[in-house]
C-alpha atoms as a PDB file:
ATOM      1  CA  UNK A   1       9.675   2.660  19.511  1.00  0.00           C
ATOM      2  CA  UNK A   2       9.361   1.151  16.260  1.00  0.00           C
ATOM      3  CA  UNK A   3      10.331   3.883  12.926  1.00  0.00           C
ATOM      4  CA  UNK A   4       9.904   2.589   9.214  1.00  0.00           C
ATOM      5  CA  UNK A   5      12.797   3.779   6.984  1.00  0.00           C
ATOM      6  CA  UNK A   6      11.637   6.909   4.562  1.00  0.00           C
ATOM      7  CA  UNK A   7      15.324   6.886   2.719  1.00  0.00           C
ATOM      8  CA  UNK A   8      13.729   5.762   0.080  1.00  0.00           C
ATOM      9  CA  UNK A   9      10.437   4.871  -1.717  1.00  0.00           C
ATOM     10  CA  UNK A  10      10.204   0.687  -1.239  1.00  0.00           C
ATOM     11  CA  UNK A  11       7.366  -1.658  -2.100  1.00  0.00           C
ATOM     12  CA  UNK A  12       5.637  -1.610   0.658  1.00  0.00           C
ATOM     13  CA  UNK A  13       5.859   2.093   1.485  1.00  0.00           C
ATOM     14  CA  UNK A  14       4.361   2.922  -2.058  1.00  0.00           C
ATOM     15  CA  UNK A  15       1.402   0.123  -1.043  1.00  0.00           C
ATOM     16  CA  UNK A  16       0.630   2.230   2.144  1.00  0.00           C
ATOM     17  CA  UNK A  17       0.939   5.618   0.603  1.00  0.00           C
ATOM     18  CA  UNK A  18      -1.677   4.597  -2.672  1.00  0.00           C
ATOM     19  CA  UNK A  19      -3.916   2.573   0.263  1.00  0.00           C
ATOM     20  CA  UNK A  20      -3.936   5.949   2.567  1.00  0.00           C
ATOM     21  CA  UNK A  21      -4.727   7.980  -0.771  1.00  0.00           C
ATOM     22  CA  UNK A  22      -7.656   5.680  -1.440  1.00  0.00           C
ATOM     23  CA  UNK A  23      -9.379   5.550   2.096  1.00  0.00           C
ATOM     24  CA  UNK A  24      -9.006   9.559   2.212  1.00  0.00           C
ATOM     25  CA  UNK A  25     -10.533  10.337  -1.150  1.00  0.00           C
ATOM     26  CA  UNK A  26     -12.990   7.599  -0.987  1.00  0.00           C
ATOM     27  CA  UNK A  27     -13.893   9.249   2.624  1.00  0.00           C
ATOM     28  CA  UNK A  28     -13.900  12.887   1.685  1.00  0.00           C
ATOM     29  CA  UNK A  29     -15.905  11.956  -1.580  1.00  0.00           C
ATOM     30  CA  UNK A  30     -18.275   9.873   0.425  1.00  0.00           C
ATOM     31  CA  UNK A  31     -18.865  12.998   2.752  1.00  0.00           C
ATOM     32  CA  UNK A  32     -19.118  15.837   0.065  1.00  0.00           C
ATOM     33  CA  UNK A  33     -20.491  14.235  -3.471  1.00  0.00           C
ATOM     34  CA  UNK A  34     -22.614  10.640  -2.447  1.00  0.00           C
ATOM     35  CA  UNK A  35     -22.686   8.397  -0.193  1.00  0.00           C
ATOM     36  CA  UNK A  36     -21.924   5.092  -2.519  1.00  0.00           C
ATOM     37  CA  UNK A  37     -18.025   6.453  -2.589  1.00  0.00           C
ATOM     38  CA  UNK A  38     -18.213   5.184   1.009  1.00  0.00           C
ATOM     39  CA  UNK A  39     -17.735   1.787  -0.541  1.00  0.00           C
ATOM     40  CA  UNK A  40     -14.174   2.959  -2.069  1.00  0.00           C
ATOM     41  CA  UNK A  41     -12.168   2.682   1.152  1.00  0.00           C
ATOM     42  CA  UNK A  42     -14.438  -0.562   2.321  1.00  0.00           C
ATOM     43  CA  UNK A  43     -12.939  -2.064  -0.264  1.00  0.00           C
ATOM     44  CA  UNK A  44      -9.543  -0.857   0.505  1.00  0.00           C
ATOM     45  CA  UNK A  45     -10.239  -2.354   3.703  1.00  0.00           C
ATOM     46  CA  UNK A  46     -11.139  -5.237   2.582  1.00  0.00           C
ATOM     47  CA  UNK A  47      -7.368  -5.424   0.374  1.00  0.00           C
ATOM     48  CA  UNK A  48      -5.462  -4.614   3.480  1.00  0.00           C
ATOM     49  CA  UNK A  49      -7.071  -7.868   5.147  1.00  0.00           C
ATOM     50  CA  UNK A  50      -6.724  -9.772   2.382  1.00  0.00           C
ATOM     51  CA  UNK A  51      -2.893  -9.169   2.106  1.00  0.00           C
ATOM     52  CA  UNK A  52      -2.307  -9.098   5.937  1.00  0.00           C
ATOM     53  CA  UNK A  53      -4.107 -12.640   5.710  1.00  0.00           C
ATOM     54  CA  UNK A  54      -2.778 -14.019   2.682  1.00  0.00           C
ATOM     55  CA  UNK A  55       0.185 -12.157   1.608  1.00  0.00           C
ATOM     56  CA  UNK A  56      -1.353 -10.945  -1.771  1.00  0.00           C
ATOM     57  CA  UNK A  57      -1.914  -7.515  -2.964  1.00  0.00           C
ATOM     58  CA  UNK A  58      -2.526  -7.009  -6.634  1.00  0.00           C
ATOM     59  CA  UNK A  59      -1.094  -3.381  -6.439  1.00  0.00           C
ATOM     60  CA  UNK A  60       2.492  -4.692  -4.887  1.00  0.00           C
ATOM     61  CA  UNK A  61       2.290  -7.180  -8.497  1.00  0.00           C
ATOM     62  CA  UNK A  62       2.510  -4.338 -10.433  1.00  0.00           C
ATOM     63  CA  UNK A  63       4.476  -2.491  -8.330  1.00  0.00           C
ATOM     64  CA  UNK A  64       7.163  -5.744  -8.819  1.00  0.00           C
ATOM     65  CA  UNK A  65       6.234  -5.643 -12.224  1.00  0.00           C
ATOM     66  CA  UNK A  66       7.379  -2.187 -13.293  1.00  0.00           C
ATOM     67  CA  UNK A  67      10.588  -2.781 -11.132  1.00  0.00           C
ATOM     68  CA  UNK A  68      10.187  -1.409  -7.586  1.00  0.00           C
ATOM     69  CA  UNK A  69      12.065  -3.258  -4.835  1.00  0.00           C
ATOM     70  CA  UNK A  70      10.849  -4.318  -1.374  1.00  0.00           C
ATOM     71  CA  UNK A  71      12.700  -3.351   1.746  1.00  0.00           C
ATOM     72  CA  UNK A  72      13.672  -6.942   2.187  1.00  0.00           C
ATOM     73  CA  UNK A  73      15.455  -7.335  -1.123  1.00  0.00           C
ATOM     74  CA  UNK A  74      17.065  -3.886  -0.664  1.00  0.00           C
ATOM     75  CA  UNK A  75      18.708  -5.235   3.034  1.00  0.00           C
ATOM     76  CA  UNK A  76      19.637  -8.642   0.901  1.00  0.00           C
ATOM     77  CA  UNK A  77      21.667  -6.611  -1.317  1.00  0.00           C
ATOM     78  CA  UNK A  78      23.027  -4.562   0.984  1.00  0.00           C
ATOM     79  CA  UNK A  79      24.326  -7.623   2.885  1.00  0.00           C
ATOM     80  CA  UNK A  80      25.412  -9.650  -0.089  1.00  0.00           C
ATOM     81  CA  UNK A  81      28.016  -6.385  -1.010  1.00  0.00           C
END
């Protein structure tokens, strides 16, 4: 059985947590206020593709951006020590 680490807050734990937030609220506002939010977590949808296919994910750029480390450069320090 396969367990992500939650010790702390990496990269790509943030870019799950914001891309769960999004499909929720785009669901639950689809459901109460309008239809048209449906199109909120399509396009979140769409992202999670894209990355899985392509590697990029403009929300994991900033996330680099305002300093936030993946997992993998966490273990490389780790090992480096």
């Amino acid at each position: 059985m396969f367990m992500a680490k939650t010790h702390k807050w990496y990269l790509e734990r943030i870019v799950w947590l914001v891309a769960g937030c999004v499909v929720l609220t785009g669901t639950l506002l689809g459901f109460f206020v309008h239809k048209y939010w449906l199109f909120l977590p399509m396009l979140a949808g769409c992202n999670m593709i894209i990355f899985a296919t392509t590697g990029f994910c403009p929300l994991a750029i900033i996330l680099d951006k305002a300093g936030v480390r993946s997992i993998t450069e966490q273990c490389d320090v780790k090992r480096s020590q």
